[in-house]
PDB file of N, CA and C in Angstrom:
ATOM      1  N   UNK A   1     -35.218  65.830  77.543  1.00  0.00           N
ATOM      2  CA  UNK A   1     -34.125  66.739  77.215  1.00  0.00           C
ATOM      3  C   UNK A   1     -34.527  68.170  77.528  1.00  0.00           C
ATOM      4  N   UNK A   2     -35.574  68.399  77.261  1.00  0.00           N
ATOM      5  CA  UNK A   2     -36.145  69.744  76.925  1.00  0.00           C
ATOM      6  C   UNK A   2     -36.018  70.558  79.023  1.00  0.00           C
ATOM      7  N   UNK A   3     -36.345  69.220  79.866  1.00  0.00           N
ATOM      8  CA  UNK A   3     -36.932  69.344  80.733  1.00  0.00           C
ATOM      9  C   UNK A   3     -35.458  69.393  81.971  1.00  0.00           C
ATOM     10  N   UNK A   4     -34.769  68.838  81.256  1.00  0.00           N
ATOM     11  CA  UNK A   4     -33.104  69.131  81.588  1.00  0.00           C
ATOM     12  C   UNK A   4     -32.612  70.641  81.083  1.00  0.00           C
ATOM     13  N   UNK A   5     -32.638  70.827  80.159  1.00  0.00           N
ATOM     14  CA  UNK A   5     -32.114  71.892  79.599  1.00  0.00           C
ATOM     15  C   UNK A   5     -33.143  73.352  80.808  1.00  0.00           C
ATOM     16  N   UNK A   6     -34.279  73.415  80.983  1.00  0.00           N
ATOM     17  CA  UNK A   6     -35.143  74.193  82.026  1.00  0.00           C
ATOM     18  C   UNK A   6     -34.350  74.367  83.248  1.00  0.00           C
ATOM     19  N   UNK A   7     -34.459  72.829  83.612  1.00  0.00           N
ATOM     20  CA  UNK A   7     -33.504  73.064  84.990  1.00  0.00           C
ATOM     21  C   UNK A   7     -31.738  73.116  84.961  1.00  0.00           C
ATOM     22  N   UNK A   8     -31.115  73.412  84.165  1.00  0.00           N
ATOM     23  CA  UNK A   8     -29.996  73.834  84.030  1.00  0.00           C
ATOM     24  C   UNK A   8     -30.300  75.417  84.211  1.00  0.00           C
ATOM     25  N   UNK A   9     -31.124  75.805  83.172  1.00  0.00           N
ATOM     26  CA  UNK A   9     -31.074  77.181  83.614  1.00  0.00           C
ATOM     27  C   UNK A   9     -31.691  77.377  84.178  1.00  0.00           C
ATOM     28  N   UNK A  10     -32.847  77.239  85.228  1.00  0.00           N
ATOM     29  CA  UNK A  10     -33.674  77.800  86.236  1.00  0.00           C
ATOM     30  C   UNK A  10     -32.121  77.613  87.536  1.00  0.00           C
ATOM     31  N   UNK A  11     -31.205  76.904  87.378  1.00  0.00           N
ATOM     32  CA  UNK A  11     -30.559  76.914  87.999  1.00  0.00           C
ATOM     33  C   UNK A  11     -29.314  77.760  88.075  1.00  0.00           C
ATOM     34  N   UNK A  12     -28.932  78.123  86.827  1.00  0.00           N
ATOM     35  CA  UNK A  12     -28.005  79.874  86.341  1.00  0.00           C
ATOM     36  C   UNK A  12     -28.712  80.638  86.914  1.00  0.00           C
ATOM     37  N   UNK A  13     -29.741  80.980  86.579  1.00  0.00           N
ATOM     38  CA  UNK A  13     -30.633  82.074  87.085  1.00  0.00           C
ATOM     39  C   UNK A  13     -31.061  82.074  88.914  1.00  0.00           C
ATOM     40  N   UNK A  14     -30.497  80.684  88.808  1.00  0.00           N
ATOM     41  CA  UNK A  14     -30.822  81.044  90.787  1.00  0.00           C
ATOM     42  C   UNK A  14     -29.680  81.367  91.604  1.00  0.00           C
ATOM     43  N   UNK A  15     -28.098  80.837  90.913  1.00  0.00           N
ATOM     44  CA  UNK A  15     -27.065  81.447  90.746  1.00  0.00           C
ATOM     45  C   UNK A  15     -26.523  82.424  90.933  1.00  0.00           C
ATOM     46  N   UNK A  16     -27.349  83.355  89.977  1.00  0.00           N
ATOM     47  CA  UNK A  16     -26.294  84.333  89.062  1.00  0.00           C
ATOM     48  C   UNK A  16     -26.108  85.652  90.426  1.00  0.00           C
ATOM     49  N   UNK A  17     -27.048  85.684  91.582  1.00  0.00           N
ATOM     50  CA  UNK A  17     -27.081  86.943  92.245  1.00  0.00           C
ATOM     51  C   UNK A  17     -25.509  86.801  93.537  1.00  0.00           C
ATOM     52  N   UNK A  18     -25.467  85.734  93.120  1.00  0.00           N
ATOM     53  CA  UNK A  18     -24.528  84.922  94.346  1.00  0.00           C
ATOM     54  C   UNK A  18     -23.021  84.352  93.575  1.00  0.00           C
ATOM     55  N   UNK A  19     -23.153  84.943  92.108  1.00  0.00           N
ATOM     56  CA  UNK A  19     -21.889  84.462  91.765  1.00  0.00           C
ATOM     57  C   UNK A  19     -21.374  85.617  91.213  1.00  0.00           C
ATOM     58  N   UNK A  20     -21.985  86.644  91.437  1.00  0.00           N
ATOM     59  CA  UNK A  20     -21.293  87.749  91.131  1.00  0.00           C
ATOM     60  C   UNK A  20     -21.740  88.241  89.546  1.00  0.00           C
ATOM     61  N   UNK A  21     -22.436  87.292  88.745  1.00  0.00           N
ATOM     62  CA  UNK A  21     -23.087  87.740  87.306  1.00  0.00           C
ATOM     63  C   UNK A  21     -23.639  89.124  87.674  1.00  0.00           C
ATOM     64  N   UNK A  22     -23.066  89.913  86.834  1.00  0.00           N
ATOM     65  CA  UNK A  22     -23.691  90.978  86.018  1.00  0.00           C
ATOM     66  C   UNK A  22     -23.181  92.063  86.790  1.00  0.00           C
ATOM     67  N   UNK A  23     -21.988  92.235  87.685  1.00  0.00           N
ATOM     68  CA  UNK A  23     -21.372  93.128  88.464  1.00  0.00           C
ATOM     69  C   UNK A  23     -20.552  93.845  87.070  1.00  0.00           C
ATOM     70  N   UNK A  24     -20.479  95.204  87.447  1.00  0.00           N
ATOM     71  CA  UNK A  24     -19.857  96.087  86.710  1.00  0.00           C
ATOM     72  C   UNK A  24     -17.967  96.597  87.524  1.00  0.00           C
ATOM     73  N   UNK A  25     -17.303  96.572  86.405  1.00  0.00           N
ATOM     74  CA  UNK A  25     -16.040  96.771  86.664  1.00  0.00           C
ATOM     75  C   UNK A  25     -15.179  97.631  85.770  1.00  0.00           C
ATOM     76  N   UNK A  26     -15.377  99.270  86.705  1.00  0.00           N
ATOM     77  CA  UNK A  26     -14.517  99.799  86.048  1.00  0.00           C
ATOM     78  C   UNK A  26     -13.195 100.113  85.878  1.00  0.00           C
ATOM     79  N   UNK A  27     -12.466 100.588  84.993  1.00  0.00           N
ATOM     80  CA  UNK A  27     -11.057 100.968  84.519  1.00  0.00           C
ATOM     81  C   UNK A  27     -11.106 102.447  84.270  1.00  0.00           C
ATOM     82  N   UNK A  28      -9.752 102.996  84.945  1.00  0.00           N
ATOM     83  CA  UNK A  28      -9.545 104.288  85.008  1.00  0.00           C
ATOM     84  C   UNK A  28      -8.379 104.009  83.714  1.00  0.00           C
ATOM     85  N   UNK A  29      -8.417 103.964  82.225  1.00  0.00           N
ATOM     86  CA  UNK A  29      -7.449 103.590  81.592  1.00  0.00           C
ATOM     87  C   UNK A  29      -6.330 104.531  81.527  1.00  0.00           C
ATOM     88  N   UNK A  30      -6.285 105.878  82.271  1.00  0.00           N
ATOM     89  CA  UNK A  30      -5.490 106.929  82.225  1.00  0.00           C
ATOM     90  C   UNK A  30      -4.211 106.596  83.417  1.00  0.00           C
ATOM     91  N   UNK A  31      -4.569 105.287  84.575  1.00  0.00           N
ATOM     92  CA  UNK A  31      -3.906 104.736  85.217  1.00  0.00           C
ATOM     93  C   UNK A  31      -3.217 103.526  85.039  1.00  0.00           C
ATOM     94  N   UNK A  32      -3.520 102.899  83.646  1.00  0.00           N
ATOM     95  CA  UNK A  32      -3.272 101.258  83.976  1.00  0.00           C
ATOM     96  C   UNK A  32      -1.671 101.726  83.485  1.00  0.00           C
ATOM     97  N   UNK A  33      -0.761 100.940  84.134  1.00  0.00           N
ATOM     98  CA  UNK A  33       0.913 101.028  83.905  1.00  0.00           C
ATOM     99  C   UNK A  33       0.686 100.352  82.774  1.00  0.00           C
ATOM    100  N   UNK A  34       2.197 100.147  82.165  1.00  0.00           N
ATOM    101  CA  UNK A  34       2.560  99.238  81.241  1.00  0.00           C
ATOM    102  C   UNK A  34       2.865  97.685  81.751  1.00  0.00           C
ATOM    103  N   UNK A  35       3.438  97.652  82.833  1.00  0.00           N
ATOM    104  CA  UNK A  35       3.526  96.895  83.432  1.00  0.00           C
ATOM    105  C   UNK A  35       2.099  95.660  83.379  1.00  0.00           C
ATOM    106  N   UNK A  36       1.413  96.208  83.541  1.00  0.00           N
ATOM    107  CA  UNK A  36      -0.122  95.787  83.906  1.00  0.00           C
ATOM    108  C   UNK A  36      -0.480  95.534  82.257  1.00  0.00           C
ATOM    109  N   UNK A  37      -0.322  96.586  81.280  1.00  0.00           N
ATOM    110  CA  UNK A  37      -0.673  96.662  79.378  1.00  0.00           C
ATOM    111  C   UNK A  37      -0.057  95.219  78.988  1.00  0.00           C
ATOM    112  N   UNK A  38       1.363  95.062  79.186  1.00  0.00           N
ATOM    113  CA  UNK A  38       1.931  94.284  78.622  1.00  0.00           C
ATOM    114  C   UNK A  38       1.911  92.664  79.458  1.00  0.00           C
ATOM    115  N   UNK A  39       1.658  92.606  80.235  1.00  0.00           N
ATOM    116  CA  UNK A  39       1.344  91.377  81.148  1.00  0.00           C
ATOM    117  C   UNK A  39       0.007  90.656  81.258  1.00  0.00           C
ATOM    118  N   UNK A  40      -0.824  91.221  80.458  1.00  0.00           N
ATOM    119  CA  UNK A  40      -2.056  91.043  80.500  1.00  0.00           C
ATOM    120  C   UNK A  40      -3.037  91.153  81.652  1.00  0.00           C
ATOM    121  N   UNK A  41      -2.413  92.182  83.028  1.00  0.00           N
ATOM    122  CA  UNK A  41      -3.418  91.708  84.144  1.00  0.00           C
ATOM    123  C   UNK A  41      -4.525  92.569  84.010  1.00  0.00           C
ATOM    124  N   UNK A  42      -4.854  93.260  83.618  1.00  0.00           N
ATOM    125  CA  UNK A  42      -6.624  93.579  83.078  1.00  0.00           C
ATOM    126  C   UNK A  42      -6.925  93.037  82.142  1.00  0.00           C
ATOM    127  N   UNK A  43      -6.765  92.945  80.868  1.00  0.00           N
ATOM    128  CA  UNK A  43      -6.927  91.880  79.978  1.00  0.00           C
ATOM    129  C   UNK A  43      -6.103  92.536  79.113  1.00  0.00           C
ATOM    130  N   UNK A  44      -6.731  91.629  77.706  1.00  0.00           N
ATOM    131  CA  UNK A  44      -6.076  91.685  76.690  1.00  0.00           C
ATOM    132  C   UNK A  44      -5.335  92.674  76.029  1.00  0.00           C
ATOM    133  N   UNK A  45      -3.748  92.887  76.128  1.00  0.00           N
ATOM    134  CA  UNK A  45      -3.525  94.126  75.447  1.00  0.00           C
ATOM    135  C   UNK A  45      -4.447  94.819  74.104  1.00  0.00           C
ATOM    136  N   UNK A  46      -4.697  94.331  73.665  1.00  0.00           N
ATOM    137  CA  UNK A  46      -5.516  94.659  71.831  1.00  0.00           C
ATOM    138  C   UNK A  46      -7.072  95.365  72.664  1.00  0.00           C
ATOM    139  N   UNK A  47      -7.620  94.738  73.485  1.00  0.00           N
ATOM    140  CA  UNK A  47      -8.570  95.438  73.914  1.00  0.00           C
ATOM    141  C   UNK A  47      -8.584  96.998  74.167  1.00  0.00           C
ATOM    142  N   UNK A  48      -7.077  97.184  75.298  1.00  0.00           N
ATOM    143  CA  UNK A  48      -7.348  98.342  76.055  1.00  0.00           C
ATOM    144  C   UNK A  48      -6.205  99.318  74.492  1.00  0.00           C
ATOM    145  N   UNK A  49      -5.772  98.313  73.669  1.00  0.00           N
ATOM    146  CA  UNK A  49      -5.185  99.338  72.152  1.00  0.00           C
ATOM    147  C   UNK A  49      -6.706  99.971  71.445  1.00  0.00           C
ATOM    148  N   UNK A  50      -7.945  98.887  71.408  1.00  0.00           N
ATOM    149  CA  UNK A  50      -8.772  99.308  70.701  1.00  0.00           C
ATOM    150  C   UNK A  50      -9.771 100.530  71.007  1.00  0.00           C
ATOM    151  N   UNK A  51      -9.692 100.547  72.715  1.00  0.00           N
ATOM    152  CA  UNK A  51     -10.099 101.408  73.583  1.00  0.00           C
ATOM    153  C   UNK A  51      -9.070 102.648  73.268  1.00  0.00           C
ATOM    154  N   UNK A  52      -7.811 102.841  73.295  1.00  0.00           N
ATOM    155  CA  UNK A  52      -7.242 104.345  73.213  1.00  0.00           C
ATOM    156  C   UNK A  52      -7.285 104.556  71.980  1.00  0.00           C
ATOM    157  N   UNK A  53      -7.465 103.883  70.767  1.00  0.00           N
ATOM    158  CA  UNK A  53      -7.501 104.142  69.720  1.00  0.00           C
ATOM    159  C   UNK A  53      -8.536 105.109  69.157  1.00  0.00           C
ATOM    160  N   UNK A  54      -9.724 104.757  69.858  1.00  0.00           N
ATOM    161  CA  UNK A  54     -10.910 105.142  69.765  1.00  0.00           C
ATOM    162  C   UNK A  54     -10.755 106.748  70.870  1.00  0.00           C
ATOM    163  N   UNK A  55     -10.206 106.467  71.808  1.00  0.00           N
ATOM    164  CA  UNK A  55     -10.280 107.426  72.062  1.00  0.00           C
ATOM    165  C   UNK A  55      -9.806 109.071  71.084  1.00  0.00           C
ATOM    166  N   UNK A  56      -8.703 108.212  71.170  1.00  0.00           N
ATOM    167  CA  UNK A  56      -7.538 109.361  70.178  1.00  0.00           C
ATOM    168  C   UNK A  56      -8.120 109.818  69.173  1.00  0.00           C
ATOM    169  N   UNK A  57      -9.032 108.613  68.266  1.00  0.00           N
ATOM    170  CA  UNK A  57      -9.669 109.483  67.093  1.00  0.00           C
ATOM    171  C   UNK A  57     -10.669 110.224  67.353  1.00  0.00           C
ATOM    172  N   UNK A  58     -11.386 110.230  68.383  1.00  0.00           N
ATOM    173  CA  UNK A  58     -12.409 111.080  69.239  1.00  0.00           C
ATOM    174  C   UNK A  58     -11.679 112.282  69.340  1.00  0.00           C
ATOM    175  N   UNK A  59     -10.522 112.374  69.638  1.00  0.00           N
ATOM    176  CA  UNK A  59      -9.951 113.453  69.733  1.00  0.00           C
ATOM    177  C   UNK A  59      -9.250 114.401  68.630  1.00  0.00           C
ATOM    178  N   UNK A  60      -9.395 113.690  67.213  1.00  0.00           N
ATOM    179  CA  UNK A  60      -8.845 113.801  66.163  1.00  0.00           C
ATOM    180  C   UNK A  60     -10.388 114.091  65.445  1.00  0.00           C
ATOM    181  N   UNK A  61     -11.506 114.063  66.241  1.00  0.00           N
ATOM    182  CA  UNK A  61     -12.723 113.665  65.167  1.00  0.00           C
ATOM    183  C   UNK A  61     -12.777 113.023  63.737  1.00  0.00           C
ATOM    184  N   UNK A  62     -12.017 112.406  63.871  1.00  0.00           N
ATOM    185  CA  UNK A  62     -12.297 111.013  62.893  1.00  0.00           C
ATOM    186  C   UNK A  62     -12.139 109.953  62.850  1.00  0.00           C
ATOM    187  N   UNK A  63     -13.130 109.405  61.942  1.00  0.00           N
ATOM    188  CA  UNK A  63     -14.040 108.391  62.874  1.00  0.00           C
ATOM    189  C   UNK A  63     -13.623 107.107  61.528  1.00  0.00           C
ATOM    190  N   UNK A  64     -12.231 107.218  61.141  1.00  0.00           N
ATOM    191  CA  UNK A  64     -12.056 105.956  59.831  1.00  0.00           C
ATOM    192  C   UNK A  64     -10.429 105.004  60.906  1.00  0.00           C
ATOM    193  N   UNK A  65     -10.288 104.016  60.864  1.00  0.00           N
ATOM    194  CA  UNK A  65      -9.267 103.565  61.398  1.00  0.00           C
ATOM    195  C   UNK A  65      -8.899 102.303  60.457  1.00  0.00           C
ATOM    196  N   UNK A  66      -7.217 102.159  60.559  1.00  0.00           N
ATOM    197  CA  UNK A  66      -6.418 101.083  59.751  1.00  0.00           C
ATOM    198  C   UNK A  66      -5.752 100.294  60.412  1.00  0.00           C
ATOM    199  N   UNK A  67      -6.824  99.018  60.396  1.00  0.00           N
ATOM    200  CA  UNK A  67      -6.699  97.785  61.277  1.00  0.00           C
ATOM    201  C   UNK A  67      -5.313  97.290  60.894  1.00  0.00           C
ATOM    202  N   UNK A  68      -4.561  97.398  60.187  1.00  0.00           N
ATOM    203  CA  UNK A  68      -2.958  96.969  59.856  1.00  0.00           C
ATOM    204  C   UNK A  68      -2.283  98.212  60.576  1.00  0.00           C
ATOM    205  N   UNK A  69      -2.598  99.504  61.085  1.00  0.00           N
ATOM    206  CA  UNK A  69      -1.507 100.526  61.006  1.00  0.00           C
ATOM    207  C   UNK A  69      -2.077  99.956  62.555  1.00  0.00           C
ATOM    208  N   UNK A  70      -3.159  99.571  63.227  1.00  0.00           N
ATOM    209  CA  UNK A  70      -3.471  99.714  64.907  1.00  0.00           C
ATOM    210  C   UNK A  70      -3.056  98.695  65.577  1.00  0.00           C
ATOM    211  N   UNK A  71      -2.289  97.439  64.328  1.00  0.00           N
ATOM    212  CA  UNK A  71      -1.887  96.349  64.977  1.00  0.00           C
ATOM    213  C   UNK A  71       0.077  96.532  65.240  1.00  0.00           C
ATOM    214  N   UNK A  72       0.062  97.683  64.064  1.00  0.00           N
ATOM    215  CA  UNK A  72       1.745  98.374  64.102  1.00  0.00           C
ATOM    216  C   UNK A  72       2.290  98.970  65.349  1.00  0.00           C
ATOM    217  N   UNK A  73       1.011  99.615  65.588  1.00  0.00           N
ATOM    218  CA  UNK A  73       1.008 100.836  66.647  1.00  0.00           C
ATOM    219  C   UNK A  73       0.984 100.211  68.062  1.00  0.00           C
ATOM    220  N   UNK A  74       0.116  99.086  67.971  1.00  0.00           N
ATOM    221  CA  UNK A  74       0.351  98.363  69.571  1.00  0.00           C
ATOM    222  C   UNK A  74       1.446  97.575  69.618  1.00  0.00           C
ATOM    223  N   UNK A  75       2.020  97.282  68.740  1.00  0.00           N
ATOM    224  CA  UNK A  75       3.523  96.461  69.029  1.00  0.00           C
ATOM    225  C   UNK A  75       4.402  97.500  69.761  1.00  0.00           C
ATOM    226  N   UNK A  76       4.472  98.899  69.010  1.00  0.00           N
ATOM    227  CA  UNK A  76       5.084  99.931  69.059  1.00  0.00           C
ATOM    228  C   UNK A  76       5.239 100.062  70.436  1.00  0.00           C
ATOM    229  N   UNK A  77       3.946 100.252  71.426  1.00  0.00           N
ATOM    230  CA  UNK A  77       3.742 100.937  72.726  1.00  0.00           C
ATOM    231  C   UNK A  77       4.210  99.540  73.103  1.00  0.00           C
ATOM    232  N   UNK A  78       3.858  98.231  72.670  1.00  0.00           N
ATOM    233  CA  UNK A  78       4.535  97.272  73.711  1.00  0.00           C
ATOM    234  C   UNK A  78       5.906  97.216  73.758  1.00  0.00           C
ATOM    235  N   UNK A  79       6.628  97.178  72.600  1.00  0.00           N
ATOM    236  CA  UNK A  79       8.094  97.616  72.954  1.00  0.00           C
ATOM    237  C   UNK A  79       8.620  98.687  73.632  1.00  0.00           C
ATOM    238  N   UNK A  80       7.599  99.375  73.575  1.00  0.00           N
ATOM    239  CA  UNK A  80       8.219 100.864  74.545  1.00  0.00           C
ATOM    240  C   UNK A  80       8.099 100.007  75.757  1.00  0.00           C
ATOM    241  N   UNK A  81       6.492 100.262  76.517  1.00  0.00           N
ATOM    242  CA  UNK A  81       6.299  99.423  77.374  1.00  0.00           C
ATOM    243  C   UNK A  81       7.015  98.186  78.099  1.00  0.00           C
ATOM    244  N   UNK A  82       7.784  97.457  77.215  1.00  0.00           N
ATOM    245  CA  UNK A  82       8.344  96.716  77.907  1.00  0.00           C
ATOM    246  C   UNK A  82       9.746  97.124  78.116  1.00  0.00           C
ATOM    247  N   UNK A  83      10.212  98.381  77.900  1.00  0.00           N
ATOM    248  CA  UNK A  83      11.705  98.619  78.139  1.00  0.00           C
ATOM    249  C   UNK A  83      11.300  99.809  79.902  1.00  0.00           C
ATOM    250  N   UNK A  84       9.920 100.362  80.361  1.00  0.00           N
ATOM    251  CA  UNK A  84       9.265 100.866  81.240  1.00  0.00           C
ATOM    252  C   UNK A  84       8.591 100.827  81.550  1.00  0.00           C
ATOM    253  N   UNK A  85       8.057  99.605  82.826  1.00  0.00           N
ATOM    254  CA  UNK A  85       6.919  98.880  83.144  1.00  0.00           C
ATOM    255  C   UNK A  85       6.214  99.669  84.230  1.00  0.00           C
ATOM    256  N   UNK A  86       6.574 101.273  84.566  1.00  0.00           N
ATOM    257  CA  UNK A  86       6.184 101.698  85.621  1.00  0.00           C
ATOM    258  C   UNK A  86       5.404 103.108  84.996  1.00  0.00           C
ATOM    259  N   UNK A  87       5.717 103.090  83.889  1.00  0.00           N
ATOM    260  CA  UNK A  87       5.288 104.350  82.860  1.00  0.00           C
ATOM    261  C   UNK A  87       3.328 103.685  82.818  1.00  0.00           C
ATOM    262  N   UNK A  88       2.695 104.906  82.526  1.00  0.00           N
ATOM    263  CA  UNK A  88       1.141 104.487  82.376  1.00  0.00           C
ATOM    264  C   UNK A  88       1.008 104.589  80.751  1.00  0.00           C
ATOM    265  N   UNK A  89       0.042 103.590  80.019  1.00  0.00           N
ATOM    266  CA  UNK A  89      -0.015 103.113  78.968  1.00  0.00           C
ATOM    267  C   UNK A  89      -0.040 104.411  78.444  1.00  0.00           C
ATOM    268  N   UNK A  90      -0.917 105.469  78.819  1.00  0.00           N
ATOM    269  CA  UNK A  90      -1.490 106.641  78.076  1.00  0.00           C
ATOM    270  C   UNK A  90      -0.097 107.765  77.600  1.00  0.00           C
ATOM    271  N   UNK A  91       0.620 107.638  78.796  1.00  0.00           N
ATOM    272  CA  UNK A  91       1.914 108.226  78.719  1.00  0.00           C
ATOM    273  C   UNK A  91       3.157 107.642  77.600  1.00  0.00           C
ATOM    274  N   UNK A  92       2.696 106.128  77.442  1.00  0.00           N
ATOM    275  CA  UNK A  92       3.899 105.779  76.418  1.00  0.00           C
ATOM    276  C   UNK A  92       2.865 105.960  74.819  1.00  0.00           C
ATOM    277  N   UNK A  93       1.525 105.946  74.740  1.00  0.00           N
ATOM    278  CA  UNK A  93       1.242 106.115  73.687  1.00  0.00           C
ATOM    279  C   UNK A  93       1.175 107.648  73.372  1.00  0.00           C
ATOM    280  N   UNK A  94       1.459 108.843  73.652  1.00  0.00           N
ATOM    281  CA  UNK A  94       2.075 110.210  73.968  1.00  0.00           C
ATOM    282  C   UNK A  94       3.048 110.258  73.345  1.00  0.00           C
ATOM    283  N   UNK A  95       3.920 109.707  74.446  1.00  0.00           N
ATOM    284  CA  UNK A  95       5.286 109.522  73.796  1.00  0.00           C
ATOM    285  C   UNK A  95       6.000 108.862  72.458  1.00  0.00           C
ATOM    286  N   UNK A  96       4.939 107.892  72.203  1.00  0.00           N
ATOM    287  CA  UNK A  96       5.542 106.652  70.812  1.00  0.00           C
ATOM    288  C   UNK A  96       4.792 107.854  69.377  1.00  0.00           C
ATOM    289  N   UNK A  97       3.742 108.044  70.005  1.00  0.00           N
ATOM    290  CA  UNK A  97       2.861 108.787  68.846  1.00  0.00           C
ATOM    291  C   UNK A  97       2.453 110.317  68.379  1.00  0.00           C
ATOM    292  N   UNK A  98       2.868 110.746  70.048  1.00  0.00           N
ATOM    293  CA  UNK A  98       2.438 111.721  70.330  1.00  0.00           C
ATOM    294  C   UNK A  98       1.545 112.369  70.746  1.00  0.00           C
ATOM    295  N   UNK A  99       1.008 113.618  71.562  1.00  0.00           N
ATOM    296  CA  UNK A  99      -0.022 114.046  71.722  1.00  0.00           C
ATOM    297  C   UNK A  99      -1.406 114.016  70.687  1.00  0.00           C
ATOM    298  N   UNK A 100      -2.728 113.874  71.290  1.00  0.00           N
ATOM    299  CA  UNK A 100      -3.763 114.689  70.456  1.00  0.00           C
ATOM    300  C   UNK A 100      -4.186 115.972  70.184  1.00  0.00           C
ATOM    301  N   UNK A 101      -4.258 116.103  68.942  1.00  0.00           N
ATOM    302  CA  UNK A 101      -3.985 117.127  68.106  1.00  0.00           C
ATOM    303  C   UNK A 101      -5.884 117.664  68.595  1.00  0.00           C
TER     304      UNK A 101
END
């Protein structure tokens, strides 16, 4: 078993340079549409909510957040979002919430 389990992974590891493991992929999140937010084609909406969230309070310098008010707030931008799929996420959370202060 032990000697299976080795060559499974001596075999990931011979892999990984040729399957693309460990490539970096960035996001300009100041570009992604709604279109793209609400459809999931970068991923998970809640991800790129937990990402501006963080931003915003960066911009608010504070650093406490209310996991019931951030699950309110992304419905919010998805209903916006889905009535303007050409609008960029950053622009409807502006608009739903407003600027940072």
């Amino acid at each position: 078993m032990r000697r299976f389990k080795l060559t499974i992974a001596t075999t990931m590891l011979a892999l990984a340079p040729w399957t693309g493991a460990g490539a970096q992929v960035t996001i300009d999140v100041a570009k992604i549409t709604c279109d793209q937010f609400t459809l999931y084609k970068i991923t998970d909406p809640q991800n790129i909510a937990i990402w501006i969230s963080g931003y915003y309070h960066g911009q608010r310098n504070t650093t406490t957040i209310d996991t019931q008010q951030l699950s309110a707030a992304l419905q919010k931008v998805k209903d916006y979002c889905n009535l303007r799929p050409q609008e960029t996420v950053m622009h409807a959370v502006e608009t739903v919430f407003g600027p940072p202060k």
